[in-house]
Protein backbone atom coordinates (compact mmCIF):
# COMPACT_ATOMS: atom_id res chain seq x y z
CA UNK A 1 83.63 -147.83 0.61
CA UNK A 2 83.66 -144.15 0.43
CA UNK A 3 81.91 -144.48 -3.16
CA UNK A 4 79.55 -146.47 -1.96
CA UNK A 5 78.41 -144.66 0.73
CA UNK A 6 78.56 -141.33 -1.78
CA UNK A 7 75.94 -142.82 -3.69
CA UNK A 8 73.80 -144.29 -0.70
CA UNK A 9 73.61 -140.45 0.38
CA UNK A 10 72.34 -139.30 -3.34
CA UNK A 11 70.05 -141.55 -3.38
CA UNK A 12 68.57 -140.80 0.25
CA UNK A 13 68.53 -137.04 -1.57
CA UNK A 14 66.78 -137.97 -4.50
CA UNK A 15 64.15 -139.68 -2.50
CA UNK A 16 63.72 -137.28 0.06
CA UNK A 17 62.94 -134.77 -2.92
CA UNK A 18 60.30 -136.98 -4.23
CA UNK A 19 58.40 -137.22 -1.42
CA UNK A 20 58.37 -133.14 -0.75
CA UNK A 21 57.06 -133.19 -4.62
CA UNK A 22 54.32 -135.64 -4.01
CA UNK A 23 53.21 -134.22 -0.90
CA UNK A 24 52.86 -130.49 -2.76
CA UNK A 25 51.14 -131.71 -5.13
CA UNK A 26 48.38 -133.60 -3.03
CA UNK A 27 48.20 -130.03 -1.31
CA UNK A 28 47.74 -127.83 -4.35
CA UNK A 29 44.83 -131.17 -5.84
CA UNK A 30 42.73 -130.66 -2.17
CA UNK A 31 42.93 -126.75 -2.35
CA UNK A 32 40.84 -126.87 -5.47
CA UNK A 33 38.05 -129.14 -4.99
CA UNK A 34 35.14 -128.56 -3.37
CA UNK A 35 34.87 -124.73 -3.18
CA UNK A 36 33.03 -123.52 -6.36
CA UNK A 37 31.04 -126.62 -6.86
CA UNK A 38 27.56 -125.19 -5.07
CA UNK A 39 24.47 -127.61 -5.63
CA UNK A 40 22.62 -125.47 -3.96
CA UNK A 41 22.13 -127.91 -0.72
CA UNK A 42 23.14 -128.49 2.68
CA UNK A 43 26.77 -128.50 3.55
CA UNK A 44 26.68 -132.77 3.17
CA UNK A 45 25.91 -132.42 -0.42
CA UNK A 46 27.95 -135.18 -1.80
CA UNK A 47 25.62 -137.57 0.67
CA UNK A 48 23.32 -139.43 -2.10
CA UNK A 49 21.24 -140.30 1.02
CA UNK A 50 19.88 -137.35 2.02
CA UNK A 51 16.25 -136.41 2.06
CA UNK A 52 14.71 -134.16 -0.40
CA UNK A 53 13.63 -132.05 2.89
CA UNK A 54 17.15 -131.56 3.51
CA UNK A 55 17.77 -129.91 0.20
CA UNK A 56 17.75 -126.58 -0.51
CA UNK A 57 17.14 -125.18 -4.39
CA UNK A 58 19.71 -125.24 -6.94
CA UNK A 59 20.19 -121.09 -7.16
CA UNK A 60 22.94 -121.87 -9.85
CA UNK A 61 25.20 -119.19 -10.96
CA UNK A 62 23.50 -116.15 -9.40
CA UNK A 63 26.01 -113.45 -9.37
CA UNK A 64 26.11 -111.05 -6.08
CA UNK A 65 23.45 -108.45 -5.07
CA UNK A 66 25.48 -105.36 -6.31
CA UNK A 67 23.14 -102.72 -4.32
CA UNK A 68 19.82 -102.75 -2.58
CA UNK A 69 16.68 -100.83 -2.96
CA UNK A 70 13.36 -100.72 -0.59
CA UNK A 71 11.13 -98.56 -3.34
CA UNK A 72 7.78 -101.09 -4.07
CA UNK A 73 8.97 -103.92 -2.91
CA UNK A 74 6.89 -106.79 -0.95
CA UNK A 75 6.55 -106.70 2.49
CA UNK A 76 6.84 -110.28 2.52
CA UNK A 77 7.58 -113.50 0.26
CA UNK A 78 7.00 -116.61 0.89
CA UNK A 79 9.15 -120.25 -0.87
CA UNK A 80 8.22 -121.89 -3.57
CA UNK A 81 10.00 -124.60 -2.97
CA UNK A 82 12.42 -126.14 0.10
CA UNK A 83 15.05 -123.07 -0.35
CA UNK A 84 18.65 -121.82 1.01
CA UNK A 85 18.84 -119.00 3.30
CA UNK A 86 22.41 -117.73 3.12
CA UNK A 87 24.44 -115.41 4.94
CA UNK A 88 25.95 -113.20 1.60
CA UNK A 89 24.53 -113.09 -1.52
CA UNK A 90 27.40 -115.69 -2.65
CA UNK A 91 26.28 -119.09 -3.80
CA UNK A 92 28.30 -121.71 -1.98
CA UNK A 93 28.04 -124.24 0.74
CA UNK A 94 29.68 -122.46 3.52
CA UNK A 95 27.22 -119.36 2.93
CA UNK A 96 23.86 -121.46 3.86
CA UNK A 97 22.55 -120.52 7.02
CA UNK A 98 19.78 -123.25 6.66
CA UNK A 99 17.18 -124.56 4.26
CA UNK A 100 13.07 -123.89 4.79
CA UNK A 101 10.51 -125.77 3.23
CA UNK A 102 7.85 -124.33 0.82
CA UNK A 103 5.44 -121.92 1.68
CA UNK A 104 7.63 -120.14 3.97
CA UNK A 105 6.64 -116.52 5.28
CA UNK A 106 9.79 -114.41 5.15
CA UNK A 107 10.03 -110.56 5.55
CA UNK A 108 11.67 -108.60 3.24
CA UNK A 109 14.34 -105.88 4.18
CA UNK A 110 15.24 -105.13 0.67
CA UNK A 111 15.71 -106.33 -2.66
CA UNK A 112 18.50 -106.45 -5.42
CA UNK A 113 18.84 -103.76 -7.87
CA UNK A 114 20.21 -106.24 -10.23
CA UNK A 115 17.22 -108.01 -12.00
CA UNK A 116 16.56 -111.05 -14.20
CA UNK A 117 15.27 -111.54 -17.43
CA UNK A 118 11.50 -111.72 -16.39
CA UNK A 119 12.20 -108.28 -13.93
CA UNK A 120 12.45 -110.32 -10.65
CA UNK A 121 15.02 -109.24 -8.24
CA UNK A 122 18.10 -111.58 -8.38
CA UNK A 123 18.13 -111.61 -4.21
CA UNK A 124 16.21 -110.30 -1.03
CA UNK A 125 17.17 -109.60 1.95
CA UNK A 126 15.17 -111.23 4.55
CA UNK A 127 15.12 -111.58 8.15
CA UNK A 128 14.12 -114.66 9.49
CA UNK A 129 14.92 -116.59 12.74
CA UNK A 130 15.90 -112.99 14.16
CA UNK A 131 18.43 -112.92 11.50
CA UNK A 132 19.24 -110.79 8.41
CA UNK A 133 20.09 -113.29 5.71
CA UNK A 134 19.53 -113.20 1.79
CA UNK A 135 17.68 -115.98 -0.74
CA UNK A 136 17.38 -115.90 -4.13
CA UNK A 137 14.29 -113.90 -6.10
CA UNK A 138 13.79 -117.08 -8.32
CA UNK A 139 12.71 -119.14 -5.32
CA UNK A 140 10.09 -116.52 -3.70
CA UNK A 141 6.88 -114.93 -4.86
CA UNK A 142 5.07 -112.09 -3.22
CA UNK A 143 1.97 -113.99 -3.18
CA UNK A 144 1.97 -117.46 -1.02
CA UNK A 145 -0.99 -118.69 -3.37
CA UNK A 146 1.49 -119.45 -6.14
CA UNK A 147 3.43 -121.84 -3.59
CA UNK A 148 0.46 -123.54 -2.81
CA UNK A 149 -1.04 -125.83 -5.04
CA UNK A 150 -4.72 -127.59 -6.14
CA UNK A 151 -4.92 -131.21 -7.92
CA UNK A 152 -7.30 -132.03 -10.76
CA UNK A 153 -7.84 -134.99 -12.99
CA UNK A 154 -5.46 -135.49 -15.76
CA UNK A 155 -6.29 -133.00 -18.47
CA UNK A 156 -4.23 -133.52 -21.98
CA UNK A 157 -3.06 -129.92 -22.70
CA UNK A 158 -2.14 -128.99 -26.76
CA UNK A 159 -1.00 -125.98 -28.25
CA UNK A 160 -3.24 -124.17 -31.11
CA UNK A 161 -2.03 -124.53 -34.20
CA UNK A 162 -1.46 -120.72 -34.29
CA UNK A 163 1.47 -121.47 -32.09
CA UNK A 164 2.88 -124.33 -33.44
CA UNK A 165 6.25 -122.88 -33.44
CA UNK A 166 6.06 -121.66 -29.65
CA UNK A 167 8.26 -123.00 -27.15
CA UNK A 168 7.18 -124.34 -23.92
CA UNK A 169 9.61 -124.71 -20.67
CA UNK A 170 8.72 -127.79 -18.51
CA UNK A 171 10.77 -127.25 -15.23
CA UNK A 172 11.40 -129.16 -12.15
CA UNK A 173 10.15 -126.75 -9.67
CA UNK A 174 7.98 -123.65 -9.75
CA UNK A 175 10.64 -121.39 -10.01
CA UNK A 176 12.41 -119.56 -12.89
CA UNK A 177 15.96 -120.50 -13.05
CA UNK A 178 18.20 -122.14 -14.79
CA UNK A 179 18.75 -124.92 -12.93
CA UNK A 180 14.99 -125.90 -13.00
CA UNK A 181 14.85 -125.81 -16.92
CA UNK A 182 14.52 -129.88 -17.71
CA UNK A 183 13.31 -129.27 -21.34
CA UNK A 184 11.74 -127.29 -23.97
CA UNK A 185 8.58 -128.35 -26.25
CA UNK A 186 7.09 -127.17 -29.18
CA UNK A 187 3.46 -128.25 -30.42
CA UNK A 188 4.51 -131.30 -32.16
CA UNK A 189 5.98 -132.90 -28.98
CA UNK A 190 2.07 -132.12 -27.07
CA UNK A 191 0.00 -133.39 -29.97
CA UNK A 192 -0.35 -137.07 -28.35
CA UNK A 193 -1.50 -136.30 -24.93
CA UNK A 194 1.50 -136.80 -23.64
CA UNK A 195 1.84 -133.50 -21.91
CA UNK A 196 -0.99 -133.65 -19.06
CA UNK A 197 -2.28 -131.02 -16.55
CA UNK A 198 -2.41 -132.97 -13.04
CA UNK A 199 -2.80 -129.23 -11.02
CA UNK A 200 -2.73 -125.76 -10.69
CA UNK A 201 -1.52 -123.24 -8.15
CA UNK A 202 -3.85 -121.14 -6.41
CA UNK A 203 -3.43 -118.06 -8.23
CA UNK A 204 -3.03 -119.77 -11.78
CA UNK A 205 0.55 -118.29 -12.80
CA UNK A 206 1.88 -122.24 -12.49
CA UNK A 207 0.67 -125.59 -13.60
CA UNK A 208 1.79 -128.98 -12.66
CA UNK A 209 1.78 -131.54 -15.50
CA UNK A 210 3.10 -134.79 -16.64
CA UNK A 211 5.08 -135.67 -19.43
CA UNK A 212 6.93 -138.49 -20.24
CA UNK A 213 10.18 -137.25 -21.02
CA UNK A 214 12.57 -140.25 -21.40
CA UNK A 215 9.91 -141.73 -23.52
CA UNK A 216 9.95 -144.98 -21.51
CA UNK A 217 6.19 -145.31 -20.58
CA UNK A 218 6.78 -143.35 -17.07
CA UNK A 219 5.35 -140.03 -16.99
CA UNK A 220 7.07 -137.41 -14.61
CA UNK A 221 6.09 -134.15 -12.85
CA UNK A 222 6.50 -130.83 -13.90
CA UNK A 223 5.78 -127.15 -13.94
CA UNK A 224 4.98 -124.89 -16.70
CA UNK A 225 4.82 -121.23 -15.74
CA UNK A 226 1.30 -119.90 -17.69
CA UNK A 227 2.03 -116.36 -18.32
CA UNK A 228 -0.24 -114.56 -20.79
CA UNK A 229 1.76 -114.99 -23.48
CA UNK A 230 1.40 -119.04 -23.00
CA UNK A 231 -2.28 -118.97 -21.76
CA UNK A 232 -2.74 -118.23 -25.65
CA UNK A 233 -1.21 -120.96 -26.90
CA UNK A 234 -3.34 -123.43 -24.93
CA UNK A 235 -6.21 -121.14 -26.08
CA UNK A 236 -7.35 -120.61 -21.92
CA UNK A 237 -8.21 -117.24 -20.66
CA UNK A 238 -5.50 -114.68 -19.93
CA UNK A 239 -4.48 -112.35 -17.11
CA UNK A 240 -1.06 -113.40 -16.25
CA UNK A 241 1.54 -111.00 -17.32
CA UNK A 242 5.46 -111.97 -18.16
CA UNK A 243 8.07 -113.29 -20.31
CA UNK A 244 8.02 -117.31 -21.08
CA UNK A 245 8.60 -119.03 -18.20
């Protein structure tokens, strides 16, 4: 009897363990999801459902604003697309203060020393709402004609055959980042007419087009930004100044 009951105790031990070690580990799992994974929209991200309206742009891996400056910078900017206002210059879901559509007047208190590749400032700080808050350079221009946008009749657009090696960005929004990069073209992908101008932004630094990318018959909408450098290829008039967008 007094085996018996010896074992019926060891085993009550050994499960008793078990179930400490299962629970810690479910712990540690839930600690580690979630936090780092920023899609750049509303807190309900993982909610398929959700409006575009409700979505702010993907910043991507943006590091931190390291110092601010107020030397020639833009009184205001305004959104080129439906963008995150945060409250840090830290890109995650429990830093968004709330998302504004495009075309949004914000005022600038300063701007990022840090920089990006085409010399934009990697953040601002804005107030808006009677708040001081910060969004990503990317997603603003100084100019609110470059948010807003004309349509035209399909146009075919083709590279020169000086530039048949160039490279052309097509990108889901008008907006410099890496998140909006879809693909890259060169002059034998826009020899067909598949790559079509359907408008142009007021000031001319951005063009929406179509291209069928999937190569399934349905074309899709794009931006190309039409810096100087790319004005040439299409053999249009210059005046836009910049790296390739």
């Amino acid at each position: 009897m007094k085996k018996i009951l010896a074992i019926f105790l060891v085993l009550i031990m050994i499960l008793s363990v078990a179930l400490v070690s299962c629970k810690n580990d479910t712990a540690g799992t839930a600690g580690t999801t979630g936090d780092d994974d920023d899609g750049g929209l509303v807190a309900n991200k993982n909610n398929k459902d959700d409006d575009d309206e409700n979505k702010g742009a993907d910043e991507g891996d943006v590091p931190p604003a390291s110092a601010w400056v107020t030397e020639n910078m833009p009184a205001k900017v305004y959104t080129m697309a439906s963008v995150n206002l945060r409250t840090e210059t830290v890109v995650k879901d429990t830093t968004i203060h709330t998302t504004v559509p495009v075309s949004t007047e914000l005022t600038v208190l300063a701007m990022s020393s840090d920089k990006d590749s085409i010399e934009k400032p990697l953040w601002y700080k804005i107030s808006y709402d009677s708040k001081e808050l910060y969004v990503s350079g990317a997603w603003v221009s100084s100019n609110i004609e470059d948010t807003q946008f004309n349509s035209c009749d399909p146009v075919d657009l083709i590279t020169l055959e000086t530039y048949k090696d160039s490279t052309i960005y097509l990108r889901s929004l008008p907006a410099v980042a890496e998140s909006t990069q879809k693909t890259s073209l060169k002059r034998a992908d826009m020899t067909d007419g598949k790559l079509k101008k359907v408008g142009e932004s007021k000031t001319g630094l951005w063009f929406e087009v179509e291209y069928d990318l999937d190569n399934n018959g349905k074309a899709e909408k794009y931006y190309i930004k039409m810096t100087s450098e790319i004005r040439k290829y299409f053999g249009l008039p210059t005046g836009s100044t910049g790296g390739n967008g």
